[in-house]
PDB file of N, CA and C in Angstrom:
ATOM      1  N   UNK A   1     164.576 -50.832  29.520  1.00  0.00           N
ATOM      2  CA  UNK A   1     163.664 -49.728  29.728  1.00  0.00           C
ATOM      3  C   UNK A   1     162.276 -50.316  29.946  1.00  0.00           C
ATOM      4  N   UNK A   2     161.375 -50.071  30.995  1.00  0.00           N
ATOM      5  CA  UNK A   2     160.171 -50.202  31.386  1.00  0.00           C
ATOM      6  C   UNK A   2     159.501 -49.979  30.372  1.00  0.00           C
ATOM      7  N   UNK A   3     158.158 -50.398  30.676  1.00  0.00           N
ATOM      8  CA  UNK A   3     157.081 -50.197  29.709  1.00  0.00           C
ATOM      9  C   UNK A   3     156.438 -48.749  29.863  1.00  0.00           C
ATOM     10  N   UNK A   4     156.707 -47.745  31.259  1.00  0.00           N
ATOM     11  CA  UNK A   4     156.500 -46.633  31.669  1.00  0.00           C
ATOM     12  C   UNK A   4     157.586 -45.549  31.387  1.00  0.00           C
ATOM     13  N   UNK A   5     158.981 -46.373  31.156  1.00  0.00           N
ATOM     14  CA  UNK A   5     159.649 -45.197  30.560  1.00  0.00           C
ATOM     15  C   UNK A   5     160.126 -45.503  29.164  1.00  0.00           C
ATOM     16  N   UNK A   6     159.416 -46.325  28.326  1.00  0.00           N
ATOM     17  CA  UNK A   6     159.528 -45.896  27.302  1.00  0.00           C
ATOM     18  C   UNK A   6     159.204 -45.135  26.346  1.00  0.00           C
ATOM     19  N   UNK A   7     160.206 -44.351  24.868  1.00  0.00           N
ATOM     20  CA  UNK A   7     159.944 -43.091  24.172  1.00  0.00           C
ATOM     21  C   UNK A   7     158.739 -43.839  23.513  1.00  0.00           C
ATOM     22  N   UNK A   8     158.216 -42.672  22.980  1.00  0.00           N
ATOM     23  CA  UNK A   8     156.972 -42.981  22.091  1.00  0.00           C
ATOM     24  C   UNK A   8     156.913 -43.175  20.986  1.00  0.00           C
ATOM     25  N   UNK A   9     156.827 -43.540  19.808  1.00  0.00           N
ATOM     26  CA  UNK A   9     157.359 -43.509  18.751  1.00  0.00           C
ATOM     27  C   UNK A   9     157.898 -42.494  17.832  1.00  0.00           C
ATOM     28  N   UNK A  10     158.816 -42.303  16.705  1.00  0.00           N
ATOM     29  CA  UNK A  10     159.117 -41.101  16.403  1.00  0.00           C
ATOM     30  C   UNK A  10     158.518 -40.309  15.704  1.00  0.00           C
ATOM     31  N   UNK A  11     158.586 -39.243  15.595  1.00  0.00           N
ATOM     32  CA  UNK A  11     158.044 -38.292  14.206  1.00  0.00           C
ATOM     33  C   UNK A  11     158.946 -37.315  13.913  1.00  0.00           C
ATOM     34  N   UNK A  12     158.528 -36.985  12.627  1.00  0.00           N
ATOM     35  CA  UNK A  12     159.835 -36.743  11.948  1.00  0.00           C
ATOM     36  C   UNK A  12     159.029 -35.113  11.692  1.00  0.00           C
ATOM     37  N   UNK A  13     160.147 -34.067  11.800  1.00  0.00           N
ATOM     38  CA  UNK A  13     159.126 -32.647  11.350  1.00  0.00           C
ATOM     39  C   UNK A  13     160.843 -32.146  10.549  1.00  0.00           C
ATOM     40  N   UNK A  14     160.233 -31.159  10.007  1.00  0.00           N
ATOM     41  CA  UNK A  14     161.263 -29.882   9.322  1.00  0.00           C
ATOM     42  C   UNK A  14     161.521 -28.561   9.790  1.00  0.00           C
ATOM     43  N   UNK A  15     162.838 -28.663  10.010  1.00  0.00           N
ATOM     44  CA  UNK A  15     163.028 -26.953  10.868  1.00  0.00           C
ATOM     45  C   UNK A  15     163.805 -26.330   9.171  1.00  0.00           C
ATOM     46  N   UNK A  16     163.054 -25.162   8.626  1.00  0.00           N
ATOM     47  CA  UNK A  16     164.040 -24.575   7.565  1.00  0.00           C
ATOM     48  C   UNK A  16     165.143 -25.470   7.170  1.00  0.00           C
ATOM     49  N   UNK A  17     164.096 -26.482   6.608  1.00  0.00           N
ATOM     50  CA  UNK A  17     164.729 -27.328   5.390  1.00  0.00           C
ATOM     51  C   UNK A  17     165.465 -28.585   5.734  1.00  0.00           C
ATOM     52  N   UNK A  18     165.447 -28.946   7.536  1.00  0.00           N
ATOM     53  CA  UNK A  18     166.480 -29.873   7.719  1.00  0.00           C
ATOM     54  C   UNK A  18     165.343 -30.568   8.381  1.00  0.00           C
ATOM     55  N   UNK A  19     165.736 -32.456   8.495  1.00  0.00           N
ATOM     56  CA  UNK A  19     165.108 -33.100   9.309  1.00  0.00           C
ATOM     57  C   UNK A  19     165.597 -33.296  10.439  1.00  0.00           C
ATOM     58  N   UNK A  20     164.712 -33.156  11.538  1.00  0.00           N
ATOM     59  CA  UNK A  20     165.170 -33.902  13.222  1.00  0.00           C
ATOM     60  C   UNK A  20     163.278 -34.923  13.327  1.00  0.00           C
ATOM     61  N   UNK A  21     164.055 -35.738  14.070  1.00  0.00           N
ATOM     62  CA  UNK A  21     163.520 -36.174  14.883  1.00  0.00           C
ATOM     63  C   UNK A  21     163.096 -36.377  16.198  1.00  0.00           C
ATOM     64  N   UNK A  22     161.600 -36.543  16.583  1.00  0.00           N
ATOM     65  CA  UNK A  22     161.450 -36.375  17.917  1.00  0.00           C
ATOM     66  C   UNK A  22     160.491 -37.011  18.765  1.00  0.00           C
ATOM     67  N   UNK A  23     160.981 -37.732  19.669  1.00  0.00           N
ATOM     68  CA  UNK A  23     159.810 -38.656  20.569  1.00  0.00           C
ATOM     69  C   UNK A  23     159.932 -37.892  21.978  1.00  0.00           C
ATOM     70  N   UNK A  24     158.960 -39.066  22.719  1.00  0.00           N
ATOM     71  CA  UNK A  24     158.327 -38.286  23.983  1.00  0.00           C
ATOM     72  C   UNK A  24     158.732 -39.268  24.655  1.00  0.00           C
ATOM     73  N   UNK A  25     159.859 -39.056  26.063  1.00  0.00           N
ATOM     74  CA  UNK A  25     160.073 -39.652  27.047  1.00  0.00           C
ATOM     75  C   UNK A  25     159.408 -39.906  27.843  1.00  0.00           C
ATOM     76  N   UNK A  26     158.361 -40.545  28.442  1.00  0.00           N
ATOM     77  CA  UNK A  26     157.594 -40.974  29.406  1.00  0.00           C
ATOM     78  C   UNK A  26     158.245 -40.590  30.696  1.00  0.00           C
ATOM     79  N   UNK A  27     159.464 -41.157  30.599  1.00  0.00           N
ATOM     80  CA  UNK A  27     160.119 -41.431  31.954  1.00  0.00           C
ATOM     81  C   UNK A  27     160.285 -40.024  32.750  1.00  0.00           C
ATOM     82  N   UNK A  28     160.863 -39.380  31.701  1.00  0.00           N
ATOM     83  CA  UNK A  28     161.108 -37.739  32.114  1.00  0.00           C
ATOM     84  C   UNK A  28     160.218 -36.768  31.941  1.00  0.00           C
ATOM     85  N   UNK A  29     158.996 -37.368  31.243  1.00  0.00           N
ATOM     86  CA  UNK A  29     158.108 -36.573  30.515  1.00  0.00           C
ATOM     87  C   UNK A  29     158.482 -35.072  30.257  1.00  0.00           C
ATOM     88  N   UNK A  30     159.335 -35.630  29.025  1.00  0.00           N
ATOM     89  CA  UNK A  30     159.822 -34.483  28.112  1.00  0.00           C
ATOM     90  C   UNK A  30     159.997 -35.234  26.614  1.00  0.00           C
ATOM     91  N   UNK A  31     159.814 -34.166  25.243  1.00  0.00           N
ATOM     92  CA  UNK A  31     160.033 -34.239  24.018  1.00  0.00           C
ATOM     93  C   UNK A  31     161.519 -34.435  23.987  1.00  0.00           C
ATOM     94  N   UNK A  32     162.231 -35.279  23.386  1.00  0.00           N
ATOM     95  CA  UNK A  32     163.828 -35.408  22.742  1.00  0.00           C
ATOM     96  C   UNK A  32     163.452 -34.961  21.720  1.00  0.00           C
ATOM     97  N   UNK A  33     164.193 -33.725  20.670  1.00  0.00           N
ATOM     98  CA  UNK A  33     164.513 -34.051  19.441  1.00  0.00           C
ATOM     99  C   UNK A  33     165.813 -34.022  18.940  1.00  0.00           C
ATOM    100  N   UNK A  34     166.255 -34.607  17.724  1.00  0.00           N
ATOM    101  CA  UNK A  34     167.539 -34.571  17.111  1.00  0.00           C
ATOM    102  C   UNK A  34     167.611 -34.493  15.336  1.00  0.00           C
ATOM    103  N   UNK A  35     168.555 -33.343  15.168  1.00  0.00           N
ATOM    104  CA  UNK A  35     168.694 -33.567  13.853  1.00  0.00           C
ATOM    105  C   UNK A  35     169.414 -34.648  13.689  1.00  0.00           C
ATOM    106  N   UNK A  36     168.913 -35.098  11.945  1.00  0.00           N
ATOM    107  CA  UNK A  36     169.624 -35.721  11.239  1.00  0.00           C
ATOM    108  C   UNK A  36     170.235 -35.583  10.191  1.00  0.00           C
ATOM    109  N   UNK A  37     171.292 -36.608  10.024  1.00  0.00           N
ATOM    110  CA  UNK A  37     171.803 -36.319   8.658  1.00  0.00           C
ATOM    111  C   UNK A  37     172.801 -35.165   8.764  1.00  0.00           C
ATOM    112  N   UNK A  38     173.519 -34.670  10.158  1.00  0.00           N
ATOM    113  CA  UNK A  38     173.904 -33.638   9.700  1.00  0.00           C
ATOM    114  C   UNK A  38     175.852 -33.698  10.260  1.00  0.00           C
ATOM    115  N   UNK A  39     176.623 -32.926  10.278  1.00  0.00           N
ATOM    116  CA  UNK A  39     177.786 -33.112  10.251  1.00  0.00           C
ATOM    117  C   UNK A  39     178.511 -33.056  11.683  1.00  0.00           C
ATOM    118  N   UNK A  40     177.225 -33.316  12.855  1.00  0.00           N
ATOM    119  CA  UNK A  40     177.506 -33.315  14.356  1.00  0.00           C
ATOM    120  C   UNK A  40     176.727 -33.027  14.621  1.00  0.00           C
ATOM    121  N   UNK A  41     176.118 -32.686  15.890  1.00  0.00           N
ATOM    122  CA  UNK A  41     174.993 -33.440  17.249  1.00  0.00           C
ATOM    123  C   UNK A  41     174.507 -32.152  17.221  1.00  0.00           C
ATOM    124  N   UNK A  42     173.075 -32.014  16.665  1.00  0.00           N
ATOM    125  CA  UNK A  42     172.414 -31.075  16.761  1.00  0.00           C
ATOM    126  C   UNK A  42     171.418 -31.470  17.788  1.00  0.00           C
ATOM    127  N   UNK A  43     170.875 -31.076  18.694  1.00  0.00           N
ATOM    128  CA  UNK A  43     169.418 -31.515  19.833  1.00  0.00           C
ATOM    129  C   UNK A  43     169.210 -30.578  20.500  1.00  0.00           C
ATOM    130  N   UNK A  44     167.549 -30.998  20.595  1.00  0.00           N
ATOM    131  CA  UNK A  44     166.679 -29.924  20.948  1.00  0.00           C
ATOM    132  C   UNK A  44     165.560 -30.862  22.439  1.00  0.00           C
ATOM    133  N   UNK A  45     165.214 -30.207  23.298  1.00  0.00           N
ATOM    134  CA  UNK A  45     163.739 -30.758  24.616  1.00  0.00           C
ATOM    135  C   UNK A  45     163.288 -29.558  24.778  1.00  0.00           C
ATOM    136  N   UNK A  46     162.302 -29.931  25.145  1.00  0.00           N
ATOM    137  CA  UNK A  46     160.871 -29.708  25.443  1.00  0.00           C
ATOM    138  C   UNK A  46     159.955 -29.724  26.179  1.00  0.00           C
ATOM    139  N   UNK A  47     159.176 -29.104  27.684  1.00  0.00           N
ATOM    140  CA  UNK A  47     158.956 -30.191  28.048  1.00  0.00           C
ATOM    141  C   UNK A  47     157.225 -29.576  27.624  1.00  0.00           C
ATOM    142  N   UNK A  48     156.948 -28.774  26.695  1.00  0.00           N
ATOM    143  CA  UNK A  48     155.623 -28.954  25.935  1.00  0.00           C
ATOM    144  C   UNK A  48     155.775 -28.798  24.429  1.00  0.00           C
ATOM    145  N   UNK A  49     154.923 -29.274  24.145  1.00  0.00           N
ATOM    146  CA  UNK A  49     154.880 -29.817  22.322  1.00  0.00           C
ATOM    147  C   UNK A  49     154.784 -28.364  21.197  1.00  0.00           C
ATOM    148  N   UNK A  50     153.856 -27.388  22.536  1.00  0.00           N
ATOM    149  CA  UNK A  50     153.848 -26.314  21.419  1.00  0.00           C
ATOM    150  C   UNK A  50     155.634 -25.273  21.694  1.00  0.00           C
ATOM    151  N   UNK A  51     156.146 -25.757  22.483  1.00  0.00           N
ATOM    152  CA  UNK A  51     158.081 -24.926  22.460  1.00  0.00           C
ATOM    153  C   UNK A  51     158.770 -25.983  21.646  1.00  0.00           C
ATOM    154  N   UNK A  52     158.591 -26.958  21.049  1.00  0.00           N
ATOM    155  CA  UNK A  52     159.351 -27.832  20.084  1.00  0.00           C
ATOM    156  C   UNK A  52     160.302 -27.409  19.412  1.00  0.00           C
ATOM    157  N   UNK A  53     159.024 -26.169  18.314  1.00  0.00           N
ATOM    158  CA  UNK A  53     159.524 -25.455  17.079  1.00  0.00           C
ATOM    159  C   UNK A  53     160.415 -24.428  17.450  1.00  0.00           C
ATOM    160  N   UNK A  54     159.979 -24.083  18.654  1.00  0.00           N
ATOM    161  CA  UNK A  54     161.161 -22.914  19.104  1.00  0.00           C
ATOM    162  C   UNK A  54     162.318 -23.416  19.158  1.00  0.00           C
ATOM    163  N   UNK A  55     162.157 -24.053  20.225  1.00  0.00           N
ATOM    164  CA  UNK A  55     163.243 -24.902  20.595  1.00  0.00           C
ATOM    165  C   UNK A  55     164.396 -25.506  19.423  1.00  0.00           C
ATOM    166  N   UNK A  56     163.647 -26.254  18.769  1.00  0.00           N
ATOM    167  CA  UNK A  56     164.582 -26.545  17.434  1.00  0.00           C
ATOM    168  C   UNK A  56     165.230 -25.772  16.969  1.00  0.00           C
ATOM    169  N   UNK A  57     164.435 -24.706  16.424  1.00  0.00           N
ATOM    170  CA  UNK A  57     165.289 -23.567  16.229  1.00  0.00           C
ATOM    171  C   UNK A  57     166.285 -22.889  16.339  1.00  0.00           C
ATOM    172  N   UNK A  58     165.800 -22.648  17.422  1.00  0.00           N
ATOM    173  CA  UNK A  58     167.152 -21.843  18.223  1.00  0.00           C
ATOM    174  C   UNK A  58     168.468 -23.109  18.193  1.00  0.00           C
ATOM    175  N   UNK A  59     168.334 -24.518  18.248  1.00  0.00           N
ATOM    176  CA  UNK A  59     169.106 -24.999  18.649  1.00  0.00           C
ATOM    177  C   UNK A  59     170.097 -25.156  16.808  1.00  0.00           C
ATOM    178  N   UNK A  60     168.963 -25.493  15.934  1.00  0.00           N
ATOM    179  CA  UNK A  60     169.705 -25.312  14.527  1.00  0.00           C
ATOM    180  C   UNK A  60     170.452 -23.860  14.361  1.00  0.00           C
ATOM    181  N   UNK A  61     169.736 -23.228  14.713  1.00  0.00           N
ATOM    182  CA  UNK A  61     170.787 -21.832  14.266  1.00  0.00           C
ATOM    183  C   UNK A  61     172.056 -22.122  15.103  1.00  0.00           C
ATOM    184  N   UNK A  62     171.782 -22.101  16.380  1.00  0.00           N
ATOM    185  CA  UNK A  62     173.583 -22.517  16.913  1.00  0.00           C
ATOM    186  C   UNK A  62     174.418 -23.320  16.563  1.00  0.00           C
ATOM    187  N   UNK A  63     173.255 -24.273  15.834  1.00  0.00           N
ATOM    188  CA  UNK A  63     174.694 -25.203  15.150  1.00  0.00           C
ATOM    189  C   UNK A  63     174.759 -24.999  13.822  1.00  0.00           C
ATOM    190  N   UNK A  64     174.340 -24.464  12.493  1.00  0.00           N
ATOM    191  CA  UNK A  64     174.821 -23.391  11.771  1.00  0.00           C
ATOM    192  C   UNK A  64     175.791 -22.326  11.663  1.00  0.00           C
ATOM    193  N   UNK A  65     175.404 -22.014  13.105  1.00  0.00           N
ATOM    194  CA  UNK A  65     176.670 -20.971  13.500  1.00  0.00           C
ATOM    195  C   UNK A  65     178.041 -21.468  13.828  1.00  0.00           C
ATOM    196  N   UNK A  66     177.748 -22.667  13.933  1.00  0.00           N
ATOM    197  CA  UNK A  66     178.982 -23.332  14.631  1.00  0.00           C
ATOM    198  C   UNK A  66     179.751 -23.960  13.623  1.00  0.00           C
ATOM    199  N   UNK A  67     178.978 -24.296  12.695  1.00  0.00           N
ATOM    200  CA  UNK A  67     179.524 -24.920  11.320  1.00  0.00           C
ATOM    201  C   UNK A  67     179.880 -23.606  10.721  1.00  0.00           C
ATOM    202  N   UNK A  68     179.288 -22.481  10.337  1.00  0.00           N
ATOM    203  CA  UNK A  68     180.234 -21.208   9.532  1.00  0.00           C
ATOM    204  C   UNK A  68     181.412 -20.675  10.431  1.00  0.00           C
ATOM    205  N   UNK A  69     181.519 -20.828  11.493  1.00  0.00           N
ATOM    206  CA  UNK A  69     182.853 -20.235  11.808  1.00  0.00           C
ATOM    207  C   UNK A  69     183.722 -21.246  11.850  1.00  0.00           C
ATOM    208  N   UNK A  70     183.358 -22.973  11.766  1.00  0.00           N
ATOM    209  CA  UNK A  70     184.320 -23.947  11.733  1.00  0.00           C
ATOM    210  C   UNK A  70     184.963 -24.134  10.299  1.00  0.00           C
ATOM    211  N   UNK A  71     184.112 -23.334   9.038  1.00  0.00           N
ATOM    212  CA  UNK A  71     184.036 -23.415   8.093  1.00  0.00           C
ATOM    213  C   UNK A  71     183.693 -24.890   6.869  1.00  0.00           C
ATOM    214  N   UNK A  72     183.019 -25.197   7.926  1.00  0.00           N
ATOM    215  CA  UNK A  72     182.238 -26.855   7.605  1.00  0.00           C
ATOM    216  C   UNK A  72     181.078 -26.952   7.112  1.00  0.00           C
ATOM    217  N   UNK A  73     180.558 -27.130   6.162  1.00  0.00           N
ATOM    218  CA  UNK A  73     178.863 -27.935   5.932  1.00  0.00           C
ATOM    219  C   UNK A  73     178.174 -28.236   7.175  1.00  0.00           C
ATOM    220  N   UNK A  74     176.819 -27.721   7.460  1.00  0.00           N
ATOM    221  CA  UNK A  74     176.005 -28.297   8.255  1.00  0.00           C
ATOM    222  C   UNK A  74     175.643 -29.729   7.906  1.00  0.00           C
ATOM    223  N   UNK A  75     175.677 -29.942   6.318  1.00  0.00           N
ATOM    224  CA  UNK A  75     175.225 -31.754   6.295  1.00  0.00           C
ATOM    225  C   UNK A  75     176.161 -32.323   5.857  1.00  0.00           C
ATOM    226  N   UNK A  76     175.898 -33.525   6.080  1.00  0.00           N
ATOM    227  CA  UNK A  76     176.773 -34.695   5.790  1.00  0.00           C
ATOM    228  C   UNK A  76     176.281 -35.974   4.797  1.00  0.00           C
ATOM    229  N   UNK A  77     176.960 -35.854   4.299  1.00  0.00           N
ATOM    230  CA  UNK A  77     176.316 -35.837   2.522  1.00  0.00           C
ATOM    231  C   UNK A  77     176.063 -37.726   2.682  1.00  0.00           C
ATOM    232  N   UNK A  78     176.956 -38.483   3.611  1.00  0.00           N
ATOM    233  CA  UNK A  78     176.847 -39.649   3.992  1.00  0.00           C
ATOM    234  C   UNK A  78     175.676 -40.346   4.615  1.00  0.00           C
ATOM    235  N   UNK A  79     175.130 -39.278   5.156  1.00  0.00           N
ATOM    236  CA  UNK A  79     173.831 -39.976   5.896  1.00  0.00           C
ATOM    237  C   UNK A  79     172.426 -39.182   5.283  1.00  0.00           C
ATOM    238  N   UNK A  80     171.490 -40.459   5.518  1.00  0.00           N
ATOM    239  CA  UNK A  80     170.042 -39.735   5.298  1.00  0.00           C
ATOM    240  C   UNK A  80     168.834 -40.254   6.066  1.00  0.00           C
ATOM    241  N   UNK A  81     167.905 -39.825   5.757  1.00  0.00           N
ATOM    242  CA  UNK A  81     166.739 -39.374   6.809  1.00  0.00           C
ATOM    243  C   UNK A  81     166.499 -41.410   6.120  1.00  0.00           C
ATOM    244  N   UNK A  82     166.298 -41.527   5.247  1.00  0.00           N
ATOM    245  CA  UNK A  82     165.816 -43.259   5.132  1.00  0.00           C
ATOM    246  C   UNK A  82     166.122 -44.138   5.649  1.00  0.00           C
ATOM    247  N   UNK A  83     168.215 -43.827   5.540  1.00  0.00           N
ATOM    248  CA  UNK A  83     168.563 -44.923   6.661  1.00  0.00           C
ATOM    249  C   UNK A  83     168.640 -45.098   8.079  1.00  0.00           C
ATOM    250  N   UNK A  84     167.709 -44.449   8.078  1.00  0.00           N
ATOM    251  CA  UNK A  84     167.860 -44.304   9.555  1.00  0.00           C
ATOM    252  C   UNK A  84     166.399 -45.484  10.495  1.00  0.00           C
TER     253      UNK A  84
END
């Protein structure tokens, strides 16, 4: 990866209680974010900083939703925001 498309470093925010993480693609100039820690592939883009929180959002509730009708835990008790 170029020195022009590389992410920016990460930061870490809280959507109702869960961590994701999220950097800024240069290349695509767009926000990645991703939860962590959790029991499958939660992710959220962006391509401005103030739709983040939306964005996250909406994308945690679908996968909430997806975990109560699978009848699964959203987290995964194995991983955490340190080791990462």
């Amino acid at each position: 990866m170029s020195a022009s498309n590389a992410l920016k470093p990460t930061h870490r925010i809280v959507i109702n209680g869960f961590d994701a993480l999220v950097e800024f693609d240069d290349g695509s100039d767009i926000y990645c974010g991703r939860f962590v820690g959790m029991n499958g592939s939660a992710t959220f883009y962006a391509r401005q900083e103030g739709m983040l929180r939306k964005n996250a959002t909406r994308s945690l509730a679908a996968f909430l939703r997806s975990c109560q009708l699978k009848g699964i835990p959203p987290r995964d008790s194995s991983t955490a925001l340190d080791a990462m």
